[in-house]
N, C-alpha and C. Protein backbone atom coordinates (compact mmCIF):
# COMPACT_ATOMS: atom_id res chain seq x y z
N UNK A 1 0.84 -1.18 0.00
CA UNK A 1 0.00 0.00 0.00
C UNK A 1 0.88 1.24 0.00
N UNK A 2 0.91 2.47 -0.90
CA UNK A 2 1.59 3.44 -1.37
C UNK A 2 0.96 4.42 0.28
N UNK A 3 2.04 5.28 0.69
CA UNK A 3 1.86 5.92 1.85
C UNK A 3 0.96 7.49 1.33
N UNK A 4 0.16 7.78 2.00
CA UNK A 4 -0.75 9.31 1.65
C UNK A 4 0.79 10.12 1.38
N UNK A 5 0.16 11.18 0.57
CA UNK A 5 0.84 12.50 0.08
C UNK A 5 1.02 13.21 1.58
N UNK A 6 2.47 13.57 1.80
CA UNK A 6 2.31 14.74 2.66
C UNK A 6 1.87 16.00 2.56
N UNK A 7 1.43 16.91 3.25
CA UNK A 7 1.02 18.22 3.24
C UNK A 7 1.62 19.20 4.15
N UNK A 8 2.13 20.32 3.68
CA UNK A 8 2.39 21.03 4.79
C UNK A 8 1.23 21.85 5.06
N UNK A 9 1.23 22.43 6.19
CA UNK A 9 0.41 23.87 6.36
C UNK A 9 0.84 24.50 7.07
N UNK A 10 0.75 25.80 6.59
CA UNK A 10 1.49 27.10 6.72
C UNK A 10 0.21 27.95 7.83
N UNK A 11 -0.21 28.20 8.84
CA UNK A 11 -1.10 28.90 9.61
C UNK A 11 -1.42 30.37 9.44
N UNK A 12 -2.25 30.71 9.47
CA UNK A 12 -2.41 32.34 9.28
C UNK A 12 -2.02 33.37 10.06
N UNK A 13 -0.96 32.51 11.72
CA UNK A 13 -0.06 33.93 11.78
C UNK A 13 0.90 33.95 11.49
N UNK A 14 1.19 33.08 10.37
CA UNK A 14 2.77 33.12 9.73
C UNK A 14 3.04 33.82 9.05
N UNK A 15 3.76 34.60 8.98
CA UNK A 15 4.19 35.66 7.72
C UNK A 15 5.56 35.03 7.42
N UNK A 16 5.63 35.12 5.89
CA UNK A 16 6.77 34.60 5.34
C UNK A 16 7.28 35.62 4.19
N UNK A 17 8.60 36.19 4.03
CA UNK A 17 9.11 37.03 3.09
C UNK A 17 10.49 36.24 2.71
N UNK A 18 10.25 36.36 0.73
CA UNK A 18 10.94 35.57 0.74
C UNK A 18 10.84 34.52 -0.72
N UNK A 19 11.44 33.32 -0.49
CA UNK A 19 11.30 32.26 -1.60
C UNK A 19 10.87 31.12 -1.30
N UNK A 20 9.79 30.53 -1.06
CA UNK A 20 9.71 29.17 -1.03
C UNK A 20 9.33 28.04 -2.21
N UNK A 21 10.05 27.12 -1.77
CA UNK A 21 9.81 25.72 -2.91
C UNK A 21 9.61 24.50 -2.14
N UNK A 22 9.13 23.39 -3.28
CA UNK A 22 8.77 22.58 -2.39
C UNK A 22 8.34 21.77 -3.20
N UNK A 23 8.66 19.86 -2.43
CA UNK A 23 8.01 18.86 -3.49
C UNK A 23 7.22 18.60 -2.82
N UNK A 24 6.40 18.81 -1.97
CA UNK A 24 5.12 18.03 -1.56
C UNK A 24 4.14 19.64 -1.25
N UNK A 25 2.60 18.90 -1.10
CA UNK A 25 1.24 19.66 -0.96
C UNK A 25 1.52 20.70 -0.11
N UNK A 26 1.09 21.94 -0.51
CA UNK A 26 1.17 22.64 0.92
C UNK A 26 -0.50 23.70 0.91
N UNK A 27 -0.53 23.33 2.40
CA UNK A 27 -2.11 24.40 2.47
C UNK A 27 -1.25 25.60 3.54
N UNK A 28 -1.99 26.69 2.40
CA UNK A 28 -1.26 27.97 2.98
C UNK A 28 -2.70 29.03 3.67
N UNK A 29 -2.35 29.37 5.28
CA UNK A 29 -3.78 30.31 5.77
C UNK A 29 -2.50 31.70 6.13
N UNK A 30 -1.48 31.74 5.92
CA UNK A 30 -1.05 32.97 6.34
C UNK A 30 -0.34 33.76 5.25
N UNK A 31 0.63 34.71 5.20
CA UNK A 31 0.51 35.67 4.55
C UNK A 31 2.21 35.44 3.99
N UNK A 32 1.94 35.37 2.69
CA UNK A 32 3.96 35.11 2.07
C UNK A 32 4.28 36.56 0.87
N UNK A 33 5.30 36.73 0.90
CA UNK A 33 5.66 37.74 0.36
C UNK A 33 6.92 37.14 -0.28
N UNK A 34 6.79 37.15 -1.94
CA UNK A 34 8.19 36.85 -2.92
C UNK A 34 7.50 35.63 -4.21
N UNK A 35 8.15 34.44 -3.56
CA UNK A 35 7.95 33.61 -4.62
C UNK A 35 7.74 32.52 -4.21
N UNK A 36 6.87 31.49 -4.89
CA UNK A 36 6.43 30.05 -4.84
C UNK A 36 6.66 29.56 -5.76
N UNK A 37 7.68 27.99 -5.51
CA UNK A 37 7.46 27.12 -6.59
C UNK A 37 7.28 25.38 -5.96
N UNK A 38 5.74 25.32 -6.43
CA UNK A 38 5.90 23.98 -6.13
C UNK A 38 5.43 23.09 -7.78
N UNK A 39 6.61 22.72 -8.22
CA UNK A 39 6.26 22.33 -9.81
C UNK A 39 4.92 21.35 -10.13
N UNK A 40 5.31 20.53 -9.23
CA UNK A 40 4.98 19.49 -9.14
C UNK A 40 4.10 19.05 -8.00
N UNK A 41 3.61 19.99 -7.48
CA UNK A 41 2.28 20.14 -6.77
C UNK A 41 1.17 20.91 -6.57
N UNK A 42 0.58 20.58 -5.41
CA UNK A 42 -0.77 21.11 -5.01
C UNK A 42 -0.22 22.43 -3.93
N UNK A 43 -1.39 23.41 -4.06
CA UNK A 43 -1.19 24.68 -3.74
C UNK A 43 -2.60 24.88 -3.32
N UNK A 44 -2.44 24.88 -1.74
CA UNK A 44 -3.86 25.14 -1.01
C UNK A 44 -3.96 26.77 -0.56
N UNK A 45 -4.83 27.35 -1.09
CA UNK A 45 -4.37 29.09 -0.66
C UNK A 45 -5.67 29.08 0.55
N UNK A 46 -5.40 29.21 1.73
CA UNK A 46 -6.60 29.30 2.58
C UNK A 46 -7.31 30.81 2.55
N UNK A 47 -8.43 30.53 3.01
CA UNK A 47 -9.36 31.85 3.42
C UNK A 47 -8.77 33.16 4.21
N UNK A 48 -7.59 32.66 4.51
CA UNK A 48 -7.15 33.54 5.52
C UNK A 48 -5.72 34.79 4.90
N UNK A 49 -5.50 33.71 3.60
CA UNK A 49 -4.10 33.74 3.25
C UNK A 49 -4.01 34.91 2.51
N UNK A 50 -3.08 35.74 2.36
CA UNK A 50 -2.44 36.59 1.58
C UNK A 50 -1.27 36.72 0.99
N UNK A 51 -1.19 36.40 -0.12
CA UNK A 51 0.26 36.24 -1.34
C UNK A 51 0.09 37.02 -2.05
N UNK A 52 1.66 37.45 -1.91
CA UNK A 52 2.18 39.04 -2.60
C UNK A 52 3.23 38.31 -3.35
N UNK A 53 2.94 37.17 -4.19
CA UNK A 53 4.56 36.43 -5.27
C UNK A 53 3.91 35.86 -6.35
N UNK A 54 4.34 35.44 -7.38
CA UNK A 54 4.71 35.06 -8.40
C UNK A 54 4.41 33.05 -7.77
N UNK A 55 3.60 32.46 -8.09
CA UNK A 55 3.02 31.26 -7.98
C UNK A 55 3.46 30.12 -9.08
N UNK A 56 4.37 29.21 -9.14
CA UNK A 56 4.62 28.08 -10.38
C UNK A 56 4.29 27.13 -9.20
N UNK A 57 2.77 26.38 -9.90
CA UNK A 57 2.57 25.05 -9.39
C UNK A 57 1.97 23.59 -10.30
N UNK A 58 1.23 22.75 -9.59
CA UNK A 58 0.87 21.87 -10.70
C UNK A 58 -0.38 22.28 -10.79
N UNK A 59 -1.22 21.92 -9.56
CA UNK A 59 -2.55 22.36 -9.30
C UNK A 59 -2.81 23.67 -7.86
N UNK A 60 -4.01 24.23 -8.16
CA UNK A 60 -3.91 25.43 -7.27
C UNK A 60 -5.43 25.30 -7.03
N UNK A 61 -5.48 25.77 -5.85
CA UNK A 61 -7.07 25.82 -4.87
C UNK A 61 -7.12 27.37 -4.05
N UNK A 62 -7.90 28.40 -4.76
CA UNK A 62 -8.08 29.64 -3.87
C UNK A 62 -8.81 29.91 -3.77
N UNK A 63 -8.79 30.60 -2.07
CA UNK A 63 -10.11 30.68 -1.01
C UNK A 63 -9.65 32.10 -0.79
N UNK A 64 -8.80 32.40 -0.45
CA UNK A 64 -8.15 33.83 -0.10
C UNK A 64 -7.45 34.77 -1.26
N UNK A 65 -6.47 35.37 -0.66
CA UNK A 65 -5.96 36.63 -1.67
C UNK A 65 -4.77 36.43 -2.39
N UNK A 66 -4.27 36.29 -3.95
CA UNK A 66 -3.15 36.59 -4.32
C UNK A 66 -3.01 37.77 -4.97
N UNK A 67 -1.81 38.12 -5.17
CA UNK A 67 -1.72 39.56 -5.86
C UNK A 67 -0.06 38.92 -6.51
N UNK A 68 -0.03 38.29 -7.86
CA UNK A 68 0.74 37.99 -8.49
C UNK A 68 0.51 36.86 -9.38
N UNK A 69 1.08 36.59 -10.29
CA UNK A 69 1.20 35.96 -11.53
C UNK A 69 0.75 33.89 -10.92
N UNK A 70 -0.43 32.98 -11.74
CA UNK A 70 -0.55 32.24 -11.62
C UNK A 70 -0.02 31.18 -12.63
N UNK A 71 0.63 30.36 -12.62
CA UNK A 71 1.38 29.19 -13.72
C UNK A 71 1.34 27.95 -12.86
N UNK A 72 -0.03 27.40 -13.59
CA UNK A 72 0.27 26.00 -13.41
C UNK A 72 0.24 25.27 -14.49
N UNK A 73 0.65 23.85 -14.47
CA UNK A 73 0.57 23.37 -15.11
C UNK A 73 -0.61 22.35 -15.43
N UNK A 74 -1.37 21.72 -14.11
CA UNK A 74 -2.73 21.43 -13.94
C UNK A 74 -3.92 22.17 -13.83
N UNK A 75 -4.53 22.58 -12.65
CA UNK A 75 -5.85 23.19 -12.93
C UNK A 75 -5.44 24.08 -11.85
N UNK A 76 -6.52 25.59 -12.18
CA UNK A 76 -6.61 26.37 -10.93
C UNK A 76 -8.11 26.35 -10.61
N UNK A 77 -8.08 26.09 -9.47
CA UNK A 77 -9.84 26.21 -8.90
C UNK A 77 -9.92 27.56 -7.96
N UNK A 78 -10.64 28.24 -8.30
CA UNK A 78 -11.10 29.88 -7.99
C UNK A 78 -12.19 29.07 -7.13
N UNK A 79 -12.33 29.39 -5.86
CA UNK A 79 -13.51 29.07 -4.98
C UNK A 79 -14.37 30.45 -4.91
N UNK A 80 -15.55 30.69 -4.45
CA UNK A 80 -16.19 31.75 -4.20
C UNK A 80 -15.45 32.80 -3.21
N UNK A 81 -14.67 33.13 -2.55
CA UNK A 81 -14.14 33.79 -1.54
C UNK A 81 -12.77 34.02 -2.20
N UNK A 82 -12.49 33.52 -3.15
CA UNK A 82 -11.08 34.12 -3.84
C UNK A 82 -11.41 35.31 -4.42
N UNK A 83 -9.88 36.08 -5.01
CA UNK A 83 -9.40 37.10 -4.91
C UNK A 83 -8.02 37.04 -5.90
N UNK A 84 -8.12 37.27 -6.81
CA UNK A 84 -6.83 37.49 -7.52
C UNK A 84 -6.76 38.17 -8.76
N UNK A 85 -5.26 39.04 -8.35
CA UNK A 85 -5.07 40.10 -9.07
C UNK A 85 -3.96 40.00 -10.14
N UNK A 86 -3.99 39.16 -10.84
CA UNK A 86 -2.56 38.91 -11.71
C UNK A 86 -3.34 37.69 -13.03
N UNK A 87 -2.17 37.27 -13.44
CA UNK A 87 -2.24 36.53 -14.89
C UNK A 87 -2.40 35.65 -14.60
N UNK A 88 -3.13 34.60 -15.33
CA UNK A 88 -2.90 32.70 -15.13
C UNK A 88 -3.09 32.34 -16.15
N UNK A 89 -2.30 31.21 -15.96
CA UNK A 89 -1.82 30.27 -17.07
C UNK A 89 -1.87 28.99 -16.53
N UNK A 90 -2.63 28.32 -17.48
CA UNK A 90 -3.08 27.29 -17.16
C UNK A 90 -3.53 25.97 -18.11
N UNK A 91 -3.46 24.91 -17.77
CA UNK A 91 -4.28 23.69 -18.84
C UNK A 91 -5.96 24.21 -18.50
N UNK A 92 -6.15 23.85 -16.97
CA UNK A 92 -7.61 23.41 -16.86
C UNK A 92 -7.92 24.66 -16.02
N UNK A 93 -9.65 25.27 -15.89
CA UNK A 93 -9.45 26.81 -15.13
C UNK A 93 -11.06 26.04 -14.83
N UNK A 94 -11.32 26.03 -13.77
CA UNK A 94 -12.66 26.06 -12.97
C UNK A 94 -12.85 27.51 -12.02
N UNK A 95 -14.01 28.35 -12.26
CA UNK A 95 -14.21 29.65 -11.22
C UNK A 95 -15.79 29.37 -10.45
N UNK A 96 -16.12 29.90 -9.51
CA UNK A 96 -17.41 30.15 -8.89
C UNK A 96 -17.33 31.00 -8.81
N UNK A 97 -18.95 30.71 -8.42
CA UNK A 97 -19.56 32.51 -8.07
C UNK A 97 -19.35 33.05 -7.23
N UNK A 98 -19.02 34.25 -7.45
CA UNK A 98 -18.08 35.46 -6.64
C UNK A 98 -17.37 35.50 -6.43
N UNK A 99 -15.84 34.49 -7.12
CA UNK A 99 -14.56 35.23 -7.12
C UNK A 99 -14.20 36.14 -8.18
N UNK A 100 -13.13 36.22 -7.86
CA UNK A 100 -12.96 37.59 -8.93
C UNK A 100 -11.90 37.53 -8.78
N UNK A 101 -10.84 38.27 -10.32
CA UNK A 101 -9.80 38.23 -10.74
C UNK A 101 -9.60 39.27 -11.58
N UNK A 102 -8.31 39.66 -11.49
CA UNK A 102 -8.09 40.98 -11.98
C UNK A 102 -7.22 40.64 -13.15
N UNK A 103 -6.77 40.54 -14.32
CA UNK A 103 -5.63 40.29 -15.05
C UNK A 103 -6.17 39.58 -16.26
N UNK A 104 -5.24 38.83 -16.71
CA UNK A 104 -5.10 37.90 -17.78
C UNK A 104 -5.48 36.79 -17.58
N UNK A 105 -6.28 35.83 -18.60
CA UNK A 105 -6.38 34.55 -18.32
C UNK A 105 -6.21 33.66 -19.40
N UNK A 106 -5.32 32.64 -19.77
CA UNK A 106 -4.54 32.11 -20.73
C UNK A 106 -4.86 30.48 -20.30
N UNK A 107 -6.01 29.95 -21.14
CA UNK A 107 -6.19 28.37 -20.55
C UNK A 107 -5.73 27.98 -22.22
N UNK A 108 -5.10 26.61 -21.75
CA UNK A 108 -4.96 25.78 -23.09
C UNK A 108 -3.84 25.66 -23.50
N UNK A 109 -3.47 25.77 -24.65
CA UNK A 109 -2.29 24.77 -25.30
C UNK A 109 -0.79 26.17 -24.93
N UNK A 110 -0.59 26.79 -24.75
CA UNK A 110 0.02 27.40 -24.16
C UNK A 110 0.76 27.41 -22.65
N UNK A 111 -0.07 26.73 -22.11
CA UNK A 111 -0.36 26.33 -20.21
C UNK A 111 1.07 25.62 -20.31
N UNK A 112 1.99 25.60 -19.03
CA UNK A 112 2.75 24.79 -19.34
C UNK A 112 2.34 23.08 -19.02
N UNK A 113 3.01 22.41 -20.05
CA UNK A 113 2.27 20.89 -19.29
C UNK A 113 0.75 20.88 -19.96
N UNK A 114 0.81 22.04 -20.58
CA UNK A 114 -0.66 21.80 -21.34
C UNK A 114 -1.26 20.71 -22.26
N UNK A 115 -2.32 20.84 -22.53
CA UNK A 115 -2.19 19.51 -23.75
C UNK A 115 -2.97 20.32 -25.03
N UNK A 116 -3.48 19.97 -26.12
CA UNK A 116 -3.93 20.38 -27.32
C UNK A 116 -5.75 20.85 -26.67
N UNK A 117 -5.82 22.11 -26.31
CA UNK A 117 -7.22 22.51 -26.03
C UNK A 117 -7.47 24.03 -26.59
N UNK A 118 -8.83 24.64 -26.41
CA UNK A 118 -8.91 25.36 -26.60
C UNK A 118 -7.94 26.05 -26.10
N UNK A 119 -7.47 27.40 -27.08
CA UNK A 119 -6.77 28.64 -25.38
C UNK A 119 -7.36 29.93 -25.82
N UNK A 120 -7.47 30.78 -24.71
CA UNK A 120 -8.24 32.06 -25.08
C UNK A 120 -7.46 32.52 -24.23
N UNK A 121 -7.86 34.15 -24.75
CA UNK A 121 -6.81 35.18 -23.76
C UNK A 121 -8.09 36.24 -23.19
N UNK A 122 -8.24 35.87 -22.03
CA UNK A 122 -9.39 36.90 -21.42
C UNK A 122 -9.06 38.43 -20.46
N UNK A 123 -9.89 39.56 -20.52
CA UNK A 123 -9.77 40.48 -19.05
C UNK A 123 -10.83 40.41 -18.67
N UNK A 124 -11.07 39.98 -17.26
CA UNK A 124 -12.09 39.54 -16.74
C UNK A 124 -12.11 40.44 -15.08
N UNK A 125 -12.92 40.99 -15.59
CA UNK A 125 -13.15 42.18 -14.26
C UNK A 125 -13.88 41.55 -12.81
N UNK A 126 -15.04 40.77 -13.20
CA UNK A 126 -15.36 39.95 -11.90
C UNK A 126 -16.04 39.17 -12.38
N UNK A 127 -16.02 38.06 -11.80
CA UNK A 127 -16.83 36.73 -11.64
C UNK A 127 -18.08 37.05 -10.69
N UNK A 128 -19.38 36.00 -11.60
CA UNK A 128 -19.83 34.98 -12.52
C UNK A 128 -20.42 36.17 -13.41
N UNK A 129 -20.54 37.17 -13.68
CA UNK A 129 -21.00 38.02 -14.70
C UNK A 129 -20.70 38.28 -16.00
N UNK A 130 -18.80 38.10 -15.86
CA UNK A 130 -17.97 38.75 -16.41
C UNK A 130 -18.46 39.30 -17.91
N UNK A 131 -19.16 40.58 -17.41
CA UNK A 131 -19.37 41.81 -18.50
C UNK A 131 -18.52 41.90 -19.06
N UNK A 132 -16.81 42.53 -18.30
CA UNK A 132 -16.36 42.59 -19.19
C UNK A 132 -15.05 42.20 -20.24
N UNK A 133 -15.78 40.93 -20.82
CA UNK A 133 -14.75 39.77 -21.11
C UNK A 133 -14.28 39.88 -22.12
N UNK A 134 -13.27 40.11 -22.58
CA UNK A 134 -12.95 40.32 -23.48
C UNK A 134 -12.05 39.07 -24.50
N UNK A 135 -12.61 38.30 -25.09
CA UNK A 135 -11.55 36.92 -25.38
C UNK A 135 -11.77 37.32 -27.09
């Protein structure tokens, strides 16, 4: 029997400035400032969390705030309580209602790790309305 994935978690009175990387899951509730790279993983952004960096992961889950550039290579899931202000790049892009994103949005054959899909280039002012979309 193969052992569960580890996870870290990062708590929401942690403040971190700085660079972090990493080969295994991490769920983040506190506040990082710089850069993330987890290539080859999962990226839990909690409700609590606030990221001020530049994000390279596989897959990404946000509940809370980023304010910088998204690159994964799997999927990003926008939960209702997210918040993000930067670009993503991506294979697969799932959003709910009432997050919102400020920037660029680049799904598809472009993504790194992407595969042959649609890709569109959107500005998307807020979610689930998005008036004003421009693809």
């Amino acid at each position: 029997m193969k052992p569960a994935e580890a996870t870290t978690v990062i708590g929401r009175s942690v403040t971190i400035h700085g660079e972090i990387t990493g080969s295994e899951d991490l769920y983040l509730d506190g506040s990082v400032e710089g850069t993330l790279t987890l290539a080859g993983n999962r990226l839990t952004v909690g409700p609590n969390a606030h990221i001020v960096a530049d994000l390279e992961v596989r897959d990404i889950v946000v509940y809370g705030r980023v304010e910088g550039n998204i690159k994964a290579s799997g999927r990003v899931d926008l939960r209702q309580t997210a918040e993000v202000t930067g670009d993503i790049l991506t294979s697969r892009l799932s959003i709910e209602e009432k997050a919102s994103i400020r920037g660029r949005v680049d799904v598809g054959t472009s993504a790194p790790g992407g595969v042959a899909a649609k890709s569109a280039t959107a500005v998307v002012a807020e979610s689930p309305l998005f008036d004003d979309v421009k693809v």
